[in-house]
Protein backbone atom coordinates (compact mmCIF):
# COMPACT_ATOMS: atom_id res chain seq x y z
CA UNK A 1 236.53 23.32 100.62
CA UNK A 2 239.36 21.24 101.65
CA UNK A 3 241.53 24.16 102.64
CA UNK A 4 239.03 25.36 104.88
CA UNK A 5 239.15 21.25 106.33
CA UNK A 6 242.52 21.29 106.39
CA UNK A 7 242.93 24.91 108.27
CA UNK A 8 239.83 23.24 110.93
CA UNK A 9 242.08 20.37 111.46
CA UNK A 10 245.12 22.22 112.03
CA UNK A 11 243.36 24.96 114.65
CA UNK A 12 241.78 21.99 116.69
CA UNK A 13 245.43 20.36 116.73
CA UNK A 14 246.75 23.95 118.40
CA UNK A 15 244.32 23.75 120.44
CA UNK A 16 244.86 20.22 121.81
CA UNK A 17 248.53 21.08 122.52
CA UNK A 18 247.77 24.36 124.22
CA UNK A 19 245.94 22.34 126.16
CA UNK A 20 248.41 19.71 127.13
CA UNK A 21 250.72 22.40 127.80
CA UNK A 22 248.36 23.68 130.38
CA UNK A 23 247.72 20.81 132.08
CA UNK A 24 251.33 19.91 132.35
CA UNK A 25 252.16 23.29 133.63
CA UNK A 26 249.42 22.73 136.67
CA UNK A 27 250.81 18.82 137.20
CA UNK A 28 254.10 20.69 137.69
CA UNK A 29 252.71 23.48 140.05
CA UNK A 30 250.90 20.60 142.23
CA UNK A 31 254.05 18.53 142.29
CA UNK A 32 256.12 22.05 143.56
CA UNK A 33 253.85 22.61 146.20
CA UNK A 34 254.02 19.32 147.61
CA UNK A 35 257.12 19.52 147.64
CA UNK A 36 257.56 22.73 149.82
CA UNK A 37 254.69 21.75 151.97
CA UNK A 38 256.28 17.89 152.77
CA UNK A 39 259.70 20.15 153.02
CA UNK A 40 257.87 21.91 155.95
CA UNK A 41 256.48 18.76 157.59
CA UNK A 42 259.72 17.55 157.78
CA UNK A 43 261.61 20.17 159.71
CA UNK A 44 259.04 20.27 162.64
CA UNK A 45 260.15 21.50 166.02
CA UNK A 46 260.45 17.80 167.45
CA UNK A 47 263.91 15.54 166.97
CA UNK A 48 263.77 13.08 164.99
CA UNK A 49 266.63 10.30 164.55
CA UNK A 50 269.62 8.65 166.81
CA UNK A 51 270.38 10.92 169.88
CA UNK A 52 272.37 10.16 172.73
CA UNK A 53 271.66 12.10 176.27
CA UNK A 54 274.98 12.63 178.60
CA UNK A 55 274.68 11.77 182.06
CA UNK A 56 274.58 15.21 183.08
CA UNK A 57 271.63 15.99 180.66
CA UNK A 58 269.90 13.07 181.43
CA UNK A 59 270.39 13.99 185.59
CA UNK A 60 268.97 17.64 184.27
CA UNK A 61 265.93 15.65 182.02
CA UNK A 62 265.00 14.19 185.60
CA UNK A 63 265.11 17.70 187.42
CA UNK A 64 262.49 18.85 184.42
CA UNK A 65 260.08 16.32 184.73
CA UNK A 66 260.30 16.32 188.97
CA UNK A 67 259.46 19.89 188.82
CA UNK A 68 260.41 19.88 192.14
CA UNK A 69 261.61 23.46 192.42
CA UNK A 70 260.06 24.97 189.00
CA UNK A 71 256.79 23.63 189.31
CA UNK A 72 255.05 21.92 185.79
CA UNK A 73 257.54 20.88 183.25
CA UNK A 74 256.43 22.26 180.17
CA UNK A 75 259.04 21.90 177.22
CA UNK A 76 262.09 20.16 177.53
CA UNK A 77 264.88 21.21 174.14
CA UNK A 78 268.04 19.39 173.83
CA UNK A 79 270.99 19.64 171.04
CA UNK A 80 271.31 16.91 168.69
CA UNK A 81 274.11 15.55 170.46
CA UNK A 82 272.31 15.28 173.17
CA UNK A 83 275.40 17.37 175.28
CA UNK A 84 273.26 20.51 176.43
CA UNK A 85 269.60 21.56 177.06
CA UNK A 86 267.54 24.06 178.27
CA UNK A 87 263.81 23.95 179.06
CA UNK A 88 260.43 25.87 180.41
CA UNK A 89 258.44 25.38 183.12
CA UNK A 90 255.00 27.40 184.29
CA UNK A 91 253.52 27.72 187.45
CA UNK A 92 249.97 26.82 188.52
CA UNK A 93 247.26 26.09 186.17
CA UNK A 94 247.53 24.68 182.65
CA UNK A 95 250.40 24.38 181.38
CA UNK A 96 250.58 25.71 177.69
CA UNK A 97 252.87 25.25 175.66
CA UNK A 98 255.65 28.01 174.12
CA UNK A 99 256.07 28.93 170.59
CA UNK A 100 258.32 25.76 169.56
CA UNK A 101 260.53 27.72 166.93
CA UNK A 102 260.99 30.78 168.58
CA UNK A 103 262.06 28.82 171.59
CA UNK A 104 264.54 26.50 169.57
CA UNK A 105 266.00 29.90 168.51
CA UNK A 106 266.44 30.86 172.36
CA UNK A 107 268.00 27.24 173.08
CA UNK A 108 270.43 27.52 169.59
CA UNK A 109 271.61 31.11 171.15
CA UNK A 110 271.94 29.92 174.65
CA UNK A 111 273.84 26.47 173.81
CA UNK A 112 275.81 27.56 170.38
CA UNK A 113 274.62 24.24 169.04
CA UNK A 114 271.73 23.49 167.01
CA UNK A 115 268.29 22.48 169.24
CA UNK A 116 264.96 20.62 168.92
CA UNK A 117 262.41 19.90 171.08
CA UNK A 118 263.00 16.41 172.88
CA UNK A 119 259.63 16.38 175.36
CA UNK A 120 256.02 17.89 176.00
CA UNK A 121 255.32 17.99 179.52
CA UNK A 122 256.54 14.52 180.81
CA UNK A 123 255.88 12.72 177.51
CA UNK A 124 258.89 12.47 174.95
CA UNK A 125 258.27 13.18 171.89
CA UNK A 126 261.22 12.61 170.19
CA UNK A 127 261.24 9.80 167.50
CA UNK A 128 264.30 7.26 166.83
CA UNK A 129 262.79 4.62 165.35
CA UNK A 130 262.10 2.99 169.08
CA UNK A 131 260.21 5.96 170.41
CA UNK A 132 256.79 6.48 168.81
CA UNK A 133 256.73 9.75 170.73
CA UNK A 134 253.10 9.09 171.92
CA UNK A 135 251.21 7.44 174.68
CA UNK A 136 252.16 5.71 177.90
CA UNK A 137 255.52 4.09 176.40
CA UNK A 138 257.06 7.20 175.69
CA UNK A 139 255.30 9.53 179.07
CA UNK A 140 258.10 9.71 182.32
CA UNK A 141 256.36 9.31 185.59
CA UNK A 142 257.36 12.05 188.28
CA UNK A 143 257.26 9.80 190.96
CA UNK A 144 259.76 7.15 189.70
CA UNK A 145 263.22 6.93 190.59
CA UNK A 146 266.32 7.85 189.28
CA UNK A 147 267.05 4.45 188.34
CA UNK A 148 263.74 4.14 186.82
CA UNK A 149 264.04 7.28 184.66
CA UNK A 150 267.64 6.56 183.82
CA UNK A 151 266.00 3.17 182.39
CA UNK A 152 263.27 4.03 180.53
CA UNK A 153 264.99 6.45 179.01
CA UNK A 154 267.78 3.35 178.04
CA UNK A 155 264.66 1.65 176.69
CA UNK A 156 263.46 4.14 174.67
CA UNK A 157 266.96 4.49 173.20
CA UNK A 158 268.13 7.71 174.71
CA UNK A 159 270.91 7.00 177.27
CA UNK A 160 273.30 4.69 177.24
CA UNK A 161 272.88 2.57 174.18
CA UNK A 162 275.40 1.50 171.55
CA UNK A 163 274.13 2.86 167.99
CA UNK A 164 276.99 1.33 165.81
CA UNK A 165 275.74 -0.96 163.69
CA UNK A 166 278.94 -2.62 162.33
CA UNK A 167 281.37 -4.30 165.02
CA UNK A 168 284.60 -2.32 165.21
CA UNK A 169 287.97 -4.12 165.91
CA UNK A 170 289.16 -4.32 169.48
CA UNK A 171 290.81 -1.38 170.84
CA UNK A 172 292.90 -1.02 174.22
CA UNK A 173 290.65 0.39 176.98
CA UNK A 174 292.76 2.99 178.65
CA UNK A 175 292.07 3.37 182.18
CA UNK A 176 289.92 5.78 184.10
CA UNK A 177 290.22 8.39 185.56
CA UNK A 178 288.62 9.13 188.78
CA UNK A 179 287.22 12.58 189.06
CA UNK A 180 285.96 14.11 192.57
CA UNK A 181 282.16 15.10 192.27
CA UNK A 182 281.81 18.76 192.59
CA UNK A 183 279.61 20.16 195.08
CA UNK A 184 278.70 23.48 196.37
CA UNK A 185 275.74 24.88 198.86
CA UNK A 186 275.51 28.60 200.17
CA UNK A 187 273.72 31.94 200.10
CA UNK A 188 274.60 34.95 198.67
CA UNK A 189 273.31 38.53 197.98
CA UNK A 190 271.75 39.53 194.54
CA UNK A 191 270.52 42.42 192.80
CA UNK A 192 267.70 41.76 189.96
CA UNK A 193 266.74 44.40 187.73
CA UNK A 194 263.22 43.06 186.05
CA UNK A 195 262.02 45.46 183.92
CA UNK A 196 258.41 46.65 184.93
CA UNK A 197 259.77 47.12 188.91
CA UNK A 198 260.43 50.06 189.53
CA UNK A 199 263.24 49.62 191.99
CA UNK A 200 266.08 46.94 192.76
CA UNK A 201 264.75 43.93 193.79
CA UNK A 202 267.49 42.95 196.36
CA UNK A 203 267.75 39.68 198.35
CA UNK A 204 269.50 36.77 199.28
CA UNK A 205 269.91 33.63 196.58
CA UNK A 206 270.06 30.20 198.03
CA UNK A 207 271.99 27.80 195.61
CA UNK A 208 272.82 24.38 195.74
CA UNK A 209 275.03 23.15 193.00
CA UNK A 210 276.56 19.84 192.11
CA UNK A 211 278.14 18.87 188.78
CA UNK A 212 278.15 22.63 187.71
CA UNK A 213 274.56 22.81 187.67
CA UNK A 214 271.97 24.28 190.30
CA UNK A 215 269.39 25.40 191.54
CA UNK A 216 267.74 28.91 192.70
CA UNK A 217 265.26 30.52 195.12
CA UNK A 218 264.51 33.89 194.46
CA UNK A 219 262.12 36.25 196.38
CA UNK A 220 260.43 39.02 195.00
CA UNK A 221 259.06 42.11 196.29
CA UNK A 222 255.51 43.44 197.20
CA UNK A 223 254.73 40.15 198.71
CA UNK A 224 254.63 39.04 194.99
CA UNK A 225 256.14 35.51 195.99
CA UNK A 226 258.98 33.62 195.39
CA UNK A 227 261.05 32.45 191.99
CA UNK A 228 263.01 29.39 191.31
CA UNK A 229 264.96 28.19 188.70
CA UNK A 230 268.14 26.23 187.99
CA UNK A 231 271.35 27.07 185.86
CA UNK A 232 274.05 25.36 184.51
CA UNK A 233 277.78 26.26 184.13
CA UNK A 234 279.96 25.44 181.15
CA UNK A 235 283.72 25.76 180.34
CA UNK A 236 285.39 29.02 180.63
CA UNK A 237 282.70 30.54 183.29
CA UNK A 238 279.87 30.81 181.02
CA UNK A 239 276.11 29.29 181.89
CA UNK A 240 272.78 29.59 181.42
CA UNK A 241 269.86 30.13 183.95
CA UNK A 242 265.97 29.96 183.71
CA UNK A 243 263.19 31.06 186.51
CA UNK A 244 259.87 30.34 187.09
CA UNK A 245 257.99 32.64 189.86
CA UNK A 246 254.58 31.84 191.69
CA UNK A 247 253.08 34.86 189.94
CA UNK A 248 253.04 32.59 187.08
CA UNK A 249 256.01 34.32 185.20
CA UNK A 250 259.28 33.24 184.39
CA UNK A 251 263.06 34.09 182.77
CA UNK A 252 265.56 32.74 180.99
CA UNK A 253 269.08 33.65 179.94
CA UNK A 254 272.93 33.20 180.28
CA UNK A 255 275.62 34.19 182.91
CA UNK A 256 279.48 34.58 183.86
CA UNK A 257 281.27 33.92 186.53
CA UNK A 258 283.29 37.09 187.04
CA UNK A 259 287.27 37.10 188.25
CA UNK A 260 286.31 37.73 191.82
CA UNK A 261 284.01 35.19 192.60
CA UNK A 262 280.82 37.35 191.82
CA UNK A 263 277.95 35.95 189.17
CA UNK A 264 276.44 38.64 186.51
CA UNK A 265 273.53 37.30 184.18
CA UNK A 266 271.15 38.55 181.50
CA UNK A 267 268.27 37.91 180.00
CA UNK A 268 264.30 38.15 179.67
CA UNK A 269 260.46 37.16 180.60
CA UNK A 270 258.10 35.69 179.14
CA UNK A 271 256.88 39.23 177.60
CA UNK A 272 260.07 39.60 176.48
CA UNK A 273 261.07 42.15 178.98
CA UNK A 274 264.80 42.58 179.69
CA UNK A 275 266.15 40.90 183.26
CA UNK A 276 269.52 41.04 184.67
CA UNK A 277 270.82 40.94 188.20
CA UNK A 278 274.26 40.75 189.90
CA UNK A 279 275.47 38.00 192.48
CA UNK A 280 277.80 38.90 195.30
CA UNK A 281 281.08 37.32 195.01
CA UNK A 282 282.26 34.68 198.04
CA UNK A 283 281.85 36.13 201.52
């Protein structure tokens, strides 16, 4: 009789740390997976954290959200040291957004830098601590002025402000050094390849550049309308380009300036199809 107690006591005692062991076991699978799933929320397509835009950057921010010559802004991406950018645009109607990762992948390849996405439409999105990334405060109107862009942008800690946070010792200013402003306005002849034409589309490219960066005007054949675009030109003759046509399509890619003068540039659509085309070197 009181080995058969005994053996009851010592079964229910297995069985009370089987269970235990259980429950730990699902305590630890719940902790894992909120572990990977707050690891996910974390890298997000938007920035997050200090970031400085350059003046030229900022000048190209303000082209974006004009949409002046590419229509609707529609995602603006910027490297984290705020030094390059690229962005979409779409033509008439909605404006939906891209596929935020595969398009951080396009910016990455196009800049060499790593990317995130700094603005939806004209609202900045982008959080630093002073930019909540939501609501009027953080949305750029079109119809303000440069000076009003350039200081909103200063107010939502973006451009121009001084992040240290200890005081450094006094250094000798050296002095500056005046650069001429670069500036360059023409036409030339290009020939597009788009896959899905069947021929050449040939034509003349107006350009107007300043600061190594531009803009395009395209035309297209069968009276499909007109694309335009800008580009921008980095050291050793490299740049990149995007397009966005009134047939509500659009491009994006990167070029070289070639020895003679003449532009070559690759790329693709929105349906991933491949684009290239050939610029006429100076007449």
């Amino acid at each position: 009789m009181l080995a058969t107690i005994i053996l009851k006591y010592f079964q229910l005692g297995n069985n009370i740390a089987t269970m235990v062991i259980f429950l730990m076991k699902k305590f630890l699978g719940v902790i894992f997976l909120c572990l990977i799933l707050t690891g996910k929320a974390n890298s997000g397509p938007y920035g997050e954290g200090q970031l400085q835009l350059t003046k030229s950057i900022a000048d190209y921010f303000i082209k974006y959200i004009r949409g002046k010559y590419t229509k609707k802004p529609s995602d603006f991406y910027v490297t984290l040291d705020g030094t390059d950018a690229t962005y979409w645009t779409c033509g008439e109607g909605v404006c939906k957004s891209g596929n935020a990762y595969e398009d951080i992948k396009h910016c990455e390849k196009l800049t060499g830098k790593k990317c995130k996405k700094f603005a939806l439409r004209r609202t900045i999105k982008w959080k630093n601590g002073i930019n909540e990334g939501k609501g009027k405060s953080s949305t750029i109107n079109s119809n303000w002025s440069d000076a009003e862009i350039y200081a909103k942008l200063t107010e939502l800690g973006f451009y121009k402000n001084n992040l240290t946070t200890k005081k450094k010792k006094t250094e000798k200013k050296e002095p500056k050094k005046t650069v001429k402003k670069y500036e360059l306005k023409g036409e030339r002849s290009i020939a597009l390849s788009w896959e899905g034409y069947q021929d050449l589309i040939a034509g003349t490219v107006k350009f107007d550049e300043k600061d190594y960066r531009g803009t395009l005007n395209i035309p297209l054949p069968n009276n499909d309308g007109t694309c335009d675009g800008t580009y921008s030109l980095q050291e050793g003759g490299k740049g990149t380009w995007q397009i966005a046509c009134s047939n509500n399509m659009g491009a994006a890619g990167t070029l070289k300036w070639i020895k003679n003068g003449g532009v070559t540039g690759t790329g693709r659509d929105h349906n991933d199809k491949k684009v290239k085309f050939t610029v006429s070197k100076k007449s």
